[in-house]
PDB file of N, CA and C in Angstrom:
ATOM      1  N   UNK A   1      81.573 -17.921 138.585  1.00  0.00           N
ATOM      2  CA  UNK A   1      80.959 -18.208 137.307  1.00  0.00           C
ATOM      3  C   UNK A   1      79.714 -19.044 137.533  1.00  0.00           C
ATOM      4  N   UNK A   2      78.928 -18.557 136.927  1.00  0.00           N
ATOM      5  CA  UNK A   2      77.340 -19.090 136.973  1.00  0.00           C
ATOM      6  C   UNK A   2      77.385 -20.321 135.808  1.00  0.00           C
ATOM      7  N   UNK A   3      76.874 -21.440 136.680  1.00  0.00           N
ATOM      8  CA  UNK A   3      76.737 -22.695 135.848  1.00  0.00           C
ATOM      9  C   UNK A   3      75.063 -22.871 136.047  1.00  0.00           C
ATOM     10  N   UNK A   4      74.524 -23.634 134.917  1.00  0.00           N
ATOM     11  CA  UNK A   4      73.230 -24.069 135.443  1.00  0.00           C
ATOM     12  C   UNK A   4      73.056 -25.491 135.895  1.00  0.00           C
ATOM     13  N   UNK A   5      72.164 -25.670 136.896  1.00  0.00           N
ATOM     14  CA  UNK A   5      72.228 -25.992 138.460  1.00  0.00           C
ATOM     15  C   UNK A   5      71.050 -27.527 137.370  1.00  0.00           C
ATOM     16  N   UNK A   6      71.651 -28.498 137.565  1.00  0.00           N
ATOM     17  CA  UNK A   6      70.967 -30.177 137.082  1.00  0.00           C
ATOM     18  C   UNK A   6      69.713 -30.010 137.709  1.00  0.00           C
ATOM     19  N   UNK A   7      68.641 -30.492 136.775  1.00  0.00           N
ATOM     20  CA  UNK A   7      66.870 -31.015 136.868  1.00  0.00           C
ATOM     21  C   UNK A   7      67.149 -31.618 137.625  1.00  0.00           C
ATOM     22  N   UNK A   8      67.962 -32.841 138.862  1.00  0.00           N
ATOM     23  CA  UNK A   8      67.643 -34.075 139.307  1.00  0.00           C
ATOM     24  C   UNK A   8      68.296 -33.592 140.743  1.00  0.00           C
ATOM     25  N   UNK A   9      68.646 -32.183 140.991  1.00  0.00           N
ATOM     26  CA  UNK A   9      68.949 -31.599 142.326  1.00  0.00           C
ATOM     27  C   UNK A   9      68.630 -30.782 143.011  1.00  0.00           C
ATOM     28  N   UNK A  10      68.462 -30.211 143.859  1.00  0.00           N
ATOM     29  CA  UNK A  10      67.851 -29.074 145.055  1.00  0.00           C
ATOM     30  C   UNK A  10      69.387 -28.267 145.156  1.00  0.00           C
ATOM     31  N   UNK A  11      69.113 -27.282 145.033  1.00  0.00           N
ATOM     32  CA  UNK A  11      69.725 -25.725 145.542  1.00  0.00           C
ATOM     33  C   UNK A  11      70.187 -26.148 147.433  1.00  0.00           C
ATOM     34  N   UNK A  12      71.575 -26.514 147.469  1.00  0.00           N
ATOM     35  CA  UNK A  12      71.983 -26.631 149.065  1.00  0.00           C
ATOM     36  C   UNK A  12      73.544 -26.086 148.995  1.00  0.00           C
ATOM     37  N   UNK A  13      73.992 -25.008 150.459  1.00  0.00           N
ATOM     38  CA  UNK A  13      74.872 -25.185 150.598  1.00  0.00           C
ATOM     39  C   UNK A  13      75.921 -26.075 150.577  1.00  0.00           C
ATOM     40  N   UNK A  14      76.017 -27.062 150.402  1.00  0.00           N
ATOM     41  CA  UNK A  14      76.763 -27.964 150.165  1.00  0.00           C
ATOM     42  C   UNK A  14      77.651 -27.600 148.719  1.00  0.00           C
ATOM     43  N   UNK A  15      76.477 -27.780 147.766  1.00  0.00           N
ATOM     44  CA  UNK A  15      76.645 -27.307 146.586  1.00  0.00           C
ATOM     45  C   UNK A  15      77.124 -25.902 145.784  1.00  0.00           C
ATOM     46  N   UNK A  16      77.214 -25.172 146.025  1.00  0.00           N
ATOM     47  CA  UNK A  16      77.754 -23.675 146.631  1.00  0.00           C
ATOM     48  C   UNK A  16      78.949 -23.342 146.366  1.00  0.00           C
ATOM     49  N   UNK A  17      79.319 -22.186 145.117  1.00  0.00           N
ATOM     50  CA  UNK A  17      80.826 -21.761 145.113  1.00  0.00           C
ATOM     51  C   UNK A  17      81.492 -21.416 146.122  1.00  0.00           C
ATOM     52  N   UNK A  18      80.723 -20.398 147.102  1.00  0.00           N
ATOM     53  CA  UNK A  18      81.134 -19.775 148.283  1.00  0.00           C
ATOM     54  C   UNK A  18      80.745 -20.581 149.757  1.00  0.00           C
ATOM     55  N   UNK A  19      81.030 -22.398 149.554  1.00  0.00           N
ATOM     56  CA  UNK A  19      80.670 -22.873 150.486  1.00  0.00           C
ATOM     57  C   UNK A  19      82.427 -23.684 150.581  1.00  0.00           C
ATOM     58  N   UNK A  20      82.575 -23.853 151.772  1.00  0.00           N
ATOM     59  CA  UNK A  20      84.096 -24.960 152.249  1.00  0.00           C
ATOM     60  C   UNK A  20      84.201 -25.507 153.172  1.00  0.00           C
ATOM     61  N   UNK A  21      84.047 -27.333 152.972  1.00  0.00           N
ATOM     62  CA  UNK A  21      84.208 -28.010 154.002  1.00  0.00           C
ATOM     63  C   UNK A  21      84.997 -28.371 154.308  1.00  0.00           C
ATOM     64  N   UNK A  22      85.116 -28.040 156.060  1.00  0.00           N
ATOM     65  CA  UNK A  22      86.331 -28.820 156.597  1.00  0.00           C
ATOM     66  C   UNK A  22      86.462 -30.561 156.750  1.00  0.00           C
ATOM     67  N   UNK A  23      87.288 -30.861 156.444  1.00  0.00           N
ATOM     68  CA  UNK A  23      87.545 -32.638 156.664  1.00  0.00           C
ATOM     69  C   UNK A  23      87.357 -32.863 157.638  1.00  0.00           C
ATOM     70  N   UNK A  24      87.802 -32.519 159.100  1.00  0.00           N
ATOM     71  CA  UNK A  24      88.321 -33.107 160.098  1.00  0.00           C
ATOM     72  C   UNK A  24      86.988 -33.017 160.568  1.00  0.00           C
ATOM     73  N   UNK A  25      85.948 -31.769 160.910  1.00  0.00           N
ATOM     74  CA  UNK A  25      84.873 -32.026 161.581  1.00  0.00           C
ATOM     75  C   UNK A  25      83.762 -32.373 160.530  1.00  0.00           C
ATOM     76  N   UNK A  26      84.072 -31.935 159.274  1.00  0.00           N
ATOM     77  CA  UNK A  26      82.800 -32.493 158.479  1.00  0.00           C
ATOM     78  C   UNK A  26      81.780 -31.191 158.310  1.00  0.00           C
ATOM     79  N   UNK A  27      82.205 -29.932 158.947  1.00  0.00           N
ATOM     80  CA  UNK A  27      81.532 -28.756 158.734  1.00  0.00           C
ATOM     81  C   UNK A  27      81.602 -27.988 157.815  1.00  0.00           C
ATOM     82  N   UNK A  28      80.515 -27.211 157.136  1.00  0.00           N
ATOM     83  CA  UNK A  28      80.506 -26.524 156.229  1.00  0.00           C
ATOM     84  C   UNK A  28      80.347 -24.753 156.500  1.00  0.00           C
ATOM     85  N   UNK A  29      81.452 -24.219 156.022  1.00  0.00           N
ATOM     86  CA  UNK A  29      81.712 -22.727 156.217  1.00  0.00           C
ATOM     87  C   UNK A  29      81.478 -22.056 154.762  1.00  0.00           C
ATOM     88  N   UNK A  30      80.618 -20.849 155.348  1.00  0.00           N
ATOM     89  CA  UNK A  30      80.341 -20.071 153.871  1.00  0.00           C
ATOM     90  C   UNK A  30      81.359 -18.961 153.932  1.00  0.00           C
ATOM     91  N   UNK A  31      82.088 -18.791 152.940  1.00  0.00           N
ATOM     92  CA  UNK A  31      82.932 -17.300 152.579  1.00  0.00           C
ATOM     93  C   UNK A  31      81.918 -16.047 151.694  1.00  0.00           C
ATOM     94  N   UNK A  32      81.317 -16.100 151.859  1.00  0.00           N
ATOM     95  CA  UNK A  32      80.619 -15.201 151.051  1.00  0.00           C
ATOM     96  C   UNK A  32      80.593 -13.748 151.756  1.00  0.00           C
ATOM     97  N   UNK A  33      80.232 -13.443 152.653  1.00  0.00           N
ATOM     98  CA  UNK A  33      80.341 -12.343 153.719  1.00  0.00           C
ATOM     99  C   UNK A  33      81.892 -12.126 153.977  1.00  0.00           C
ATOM    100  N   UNK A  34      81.946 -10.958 154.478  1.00  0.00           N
ATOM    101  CA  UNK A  34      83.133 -10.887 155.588  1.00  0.00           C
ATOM    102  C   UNK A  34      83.688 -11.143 156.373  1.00  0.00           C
ATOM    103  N   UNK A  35      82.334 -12.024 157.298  1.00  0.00           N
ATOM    104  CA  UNK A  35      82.472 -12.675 157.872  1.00  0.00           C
ATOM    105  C   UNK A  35      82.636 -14.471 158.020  1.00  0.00           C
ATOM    106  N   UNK A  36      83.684 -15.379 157.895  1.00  0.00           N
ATOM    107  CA  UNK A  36      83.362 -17.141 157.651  1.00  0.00           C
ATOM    108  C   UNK A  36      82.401 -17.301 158.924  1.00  0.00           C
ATOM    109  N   UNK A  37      80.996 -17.964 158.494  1.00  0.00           N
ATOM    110  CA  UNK A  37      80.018 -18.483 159.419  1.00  0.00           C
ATOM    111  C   UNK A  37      79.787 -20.065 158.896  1.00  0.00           C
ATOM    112  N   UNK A  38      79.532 -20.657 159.919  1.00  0.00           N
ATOM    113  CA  UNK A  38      79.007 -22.244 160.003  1.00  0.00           C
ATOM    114  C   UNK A  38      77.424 -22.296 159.284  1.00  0.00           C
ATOM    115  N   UNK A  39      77.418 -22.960 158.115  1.00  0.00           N
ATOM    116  CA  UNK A  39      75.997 -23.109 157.787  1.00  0.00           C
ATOM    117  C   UNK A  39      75.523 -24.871 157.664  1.00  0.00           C
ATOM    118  N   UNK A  40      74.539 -25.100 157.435  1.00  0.00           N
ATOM    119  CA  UNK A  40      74.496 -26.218 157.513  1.00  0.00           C
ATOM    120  C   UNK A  40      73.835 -26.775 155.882  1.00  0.00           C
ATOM    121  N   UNK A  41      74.163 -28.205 156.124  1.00  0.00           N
ATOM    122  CA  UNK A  41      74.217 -28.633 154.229  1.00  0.00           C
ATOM    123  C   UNK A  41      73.328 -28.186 153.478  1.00  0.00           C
ATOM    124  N   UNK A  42      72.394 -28.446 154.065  1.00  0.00           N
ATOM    125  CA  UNK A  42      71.215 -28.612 153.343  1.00  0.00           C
ATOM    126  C   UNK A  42      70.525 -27.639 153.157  1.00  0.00           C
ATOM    127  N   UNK A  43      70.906 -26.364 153.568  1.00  0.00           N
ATOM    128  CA  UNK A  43      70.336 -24.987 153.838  1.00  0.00           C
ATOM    129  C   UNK A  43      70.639 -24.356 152.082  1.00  0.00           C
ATOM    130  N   UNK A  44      70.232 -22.981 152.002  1.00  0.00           N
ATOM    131  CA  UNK A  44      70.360 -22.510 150.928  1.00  0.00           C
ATOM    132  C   UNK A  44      70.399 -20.919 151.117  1.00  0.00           C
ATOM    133  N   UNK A  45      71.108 -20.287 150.294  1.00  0.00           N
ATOM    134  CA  UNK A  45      70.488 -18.436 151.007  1.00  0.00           C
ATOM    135  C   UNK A  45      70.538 -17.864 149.538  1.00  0.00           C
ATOM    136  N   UNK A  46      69.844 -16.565 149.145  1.00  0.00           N
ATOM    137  CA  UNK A  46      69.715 -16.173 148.111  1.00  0.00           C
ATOM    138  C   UNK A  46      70.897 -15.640 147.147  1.00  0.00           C
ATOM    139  N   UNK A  47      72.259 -16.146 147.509  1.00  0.00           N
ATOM    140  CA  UNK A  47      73.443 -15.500 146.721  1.00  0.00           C
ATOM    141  C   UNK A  47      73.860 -16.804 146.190  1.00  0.00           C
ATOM    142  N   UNK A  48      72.922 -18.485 146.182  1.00  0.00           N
ATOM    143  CA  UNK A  48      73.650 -19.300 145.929  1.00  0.00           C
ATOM    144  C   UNK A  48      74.138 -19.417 144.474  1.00  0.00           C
ATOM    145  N   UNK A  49      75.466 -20.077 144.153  1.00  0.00           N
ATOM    146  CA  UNK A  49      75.616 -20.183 143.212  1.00  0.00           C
ATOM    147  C   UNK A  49      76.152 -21.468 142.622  1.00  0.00           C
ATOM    148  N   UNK A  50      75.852 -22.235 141.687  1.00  0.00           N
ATOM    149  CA  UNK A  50      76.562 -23.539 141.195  1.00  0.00           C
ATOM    150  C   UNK A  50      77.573 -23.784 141.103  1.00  0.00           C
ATOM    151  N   UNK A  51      78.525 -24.529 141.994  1.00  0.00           N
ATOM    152  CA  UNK A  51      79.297 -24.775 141.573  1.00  0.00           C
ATOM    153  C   UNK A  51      79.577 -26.219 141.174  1.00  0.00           C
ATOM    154  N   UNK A  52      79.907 -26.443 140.104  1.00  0.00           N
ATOM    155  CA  UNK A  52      80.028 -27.822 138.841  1.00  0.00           C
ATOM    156  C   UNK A  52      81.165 -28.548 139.558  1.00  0.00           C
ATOM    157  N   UNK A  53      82.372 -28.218 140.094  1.00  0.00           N
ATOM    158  CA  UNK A  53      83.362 -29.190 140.660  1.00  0.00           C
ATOM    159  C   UNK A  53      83.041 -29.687 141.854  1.00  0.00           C
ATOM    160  N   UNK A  54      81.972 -29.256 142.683  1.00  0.00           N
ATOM    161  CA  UNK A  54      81.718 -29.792 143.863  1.00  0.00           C
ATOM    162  C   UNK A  54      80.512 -30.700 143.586  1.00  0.00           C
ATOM    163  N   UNK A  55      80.080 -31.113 142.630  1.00  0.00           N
ATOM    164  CA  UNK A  55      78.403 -31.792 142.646  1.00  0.00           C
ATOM    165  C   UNK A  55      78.750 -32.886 141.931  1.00  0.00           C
ATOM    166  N   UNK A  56      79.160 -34.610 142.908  1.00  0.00           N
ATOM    167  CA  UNK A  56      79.078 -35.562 142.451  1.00  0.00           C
ATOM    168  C   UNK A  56      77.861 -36.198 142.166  1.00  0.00           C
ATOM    169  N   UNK A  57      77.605 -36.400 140.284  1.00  0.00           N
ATOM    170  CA  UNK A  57      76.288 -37.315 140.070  1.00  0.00           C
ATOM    171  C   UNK A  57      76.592 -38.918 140.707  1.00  0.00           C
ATOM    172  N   UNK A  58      75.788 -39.589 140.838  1.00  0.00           N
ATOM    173  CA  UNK A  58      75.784 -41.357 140.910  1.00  0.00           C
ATOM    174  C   UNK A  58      75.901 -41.661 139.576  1.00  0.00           C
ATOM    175  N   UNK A  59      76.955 -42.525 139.746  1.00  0.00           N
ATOM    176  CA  UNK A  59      77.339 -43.399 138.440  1.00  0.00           C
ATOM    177  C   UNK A  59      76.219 -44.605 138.056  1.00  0.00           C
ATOM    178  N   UNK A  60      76.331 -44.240 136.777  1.00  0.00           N
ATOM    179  CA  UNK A  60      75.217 -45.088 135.947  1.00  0.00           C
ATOM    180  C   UNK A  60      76.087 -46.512 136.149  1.00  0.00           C
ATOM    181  N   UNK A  61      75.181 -47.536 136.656  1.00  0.00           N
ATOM    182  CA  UNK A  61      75.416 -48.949 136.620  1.00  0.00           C
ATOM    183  C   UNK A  61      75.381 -49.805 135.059  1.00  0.00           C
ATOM    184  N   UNK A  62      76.588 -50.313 134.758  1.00  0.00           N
ATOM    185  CA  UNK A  62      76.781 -50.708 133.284  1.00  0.00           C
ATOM    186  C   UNK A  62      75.496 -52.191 133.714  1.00  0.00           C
ATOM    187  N   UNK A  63      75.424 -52.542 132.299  1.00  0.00           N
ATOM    188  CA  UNK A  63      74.504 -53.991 132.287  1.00  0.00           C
ATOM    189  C   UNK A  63      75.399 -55.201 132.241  1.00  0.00           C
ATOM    190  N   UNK A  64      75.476 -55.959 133.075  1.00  0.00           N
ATOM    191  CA  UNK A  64      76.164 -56.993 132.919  1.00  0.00           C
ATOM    192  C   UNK A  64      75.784 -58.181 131.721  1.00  0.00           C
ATOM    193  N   UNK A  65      76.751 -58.399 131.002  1.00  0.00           N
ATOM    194  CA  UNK A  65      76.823 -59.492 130.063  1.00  0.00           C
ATOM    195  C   UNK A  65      77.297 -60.815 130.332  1.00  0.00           C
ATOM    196  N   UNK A  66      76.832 -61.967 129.837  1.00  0.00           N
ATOM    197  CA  UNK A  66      77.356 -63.206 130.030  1.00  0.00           C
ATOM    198  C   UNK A  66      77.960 -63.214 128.793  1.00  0.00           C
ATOM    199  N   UNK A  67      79.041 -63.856 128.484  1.00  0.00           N
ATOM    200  CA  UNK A  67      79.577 -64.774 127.207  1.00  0.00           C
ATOM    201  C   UNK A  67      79.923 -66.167 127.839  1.00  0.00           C
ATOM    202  N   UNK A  68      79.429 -66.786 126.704  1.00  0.00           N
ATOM    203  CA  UNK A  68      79.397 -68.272 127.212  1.00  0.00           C
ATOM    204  C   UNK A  68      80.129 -68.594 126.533  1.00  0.00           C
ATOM    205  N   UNK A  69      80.629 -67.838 124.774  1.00  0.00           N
ATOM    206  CA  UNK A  69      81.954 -68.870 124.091  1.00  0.00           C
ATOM    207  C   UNK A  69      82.562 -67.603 123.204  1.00  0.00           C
ATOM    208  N   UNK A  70      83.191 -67.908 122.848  1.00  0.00           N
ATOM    209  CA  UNK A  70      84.326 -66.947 121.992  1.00  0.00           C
ATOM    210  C   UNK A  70      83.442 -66.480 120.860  1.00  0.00           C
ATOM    211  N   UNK A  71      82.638 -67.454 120.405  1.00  0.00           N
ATOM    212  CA  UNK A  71      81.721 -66.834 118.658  1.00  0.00           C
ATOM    213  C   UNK A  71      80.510 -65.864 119.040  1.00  0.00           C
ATOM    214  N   UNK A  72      80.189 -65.904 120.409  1.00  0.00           N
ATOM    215  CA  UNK A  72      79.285 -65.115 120.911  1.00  0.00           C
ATOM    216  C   UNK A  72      79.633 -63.661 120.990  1.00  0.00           C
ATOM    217  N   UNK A  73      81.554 -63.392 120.822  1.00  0.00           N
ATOM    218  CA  UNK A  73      82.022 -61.849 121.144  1.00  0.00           C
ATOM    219  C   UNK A  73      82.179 -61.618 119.201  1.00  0.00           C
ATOM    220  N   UNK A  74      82.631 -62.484 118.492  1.00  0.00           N
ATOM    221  CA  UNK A  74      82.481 -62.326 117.377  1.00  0.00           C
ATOM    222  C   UNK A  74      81.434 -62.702 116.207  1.00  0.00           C
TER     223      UNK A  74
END
């Protein structure tokens, strides 16, 4: 399923329905072919496709507040 791909990212295997990384070495294998081949992250090939469960954004940093007394929260 075709998702559309966030303004604030680049098109990389990493990112990729038909991409799967292994834990142990940290490598990334494409299933897309018949063949499973080793690609590397940052690469891209023309069948890519979005996938939304693999693409962690950075969390927005809240603003820290002081309260100095109780009438200040009410």
């Amino acid at each position: 399923m075709k998702h559309k791909l966030p303004n604030d990212i680049q098109k990389s295997c990493a990112l990729c329905e038909y991409a799967r990384k292994v834990e142990i070495s940290g490598e990334i294998l494409c299933t897309r072919s018949k063949n499973i081949k080793k690609v590397s992250e940052d690469s891209c090939c023309r069948k890519f496709s979005f996938d939304i469960l693999s693409y962690r954004p950075n969390p927005t940093k809240l603003p820290k507040f002081k309260i100095e007394s109780v009438d200040d929260i009410l």
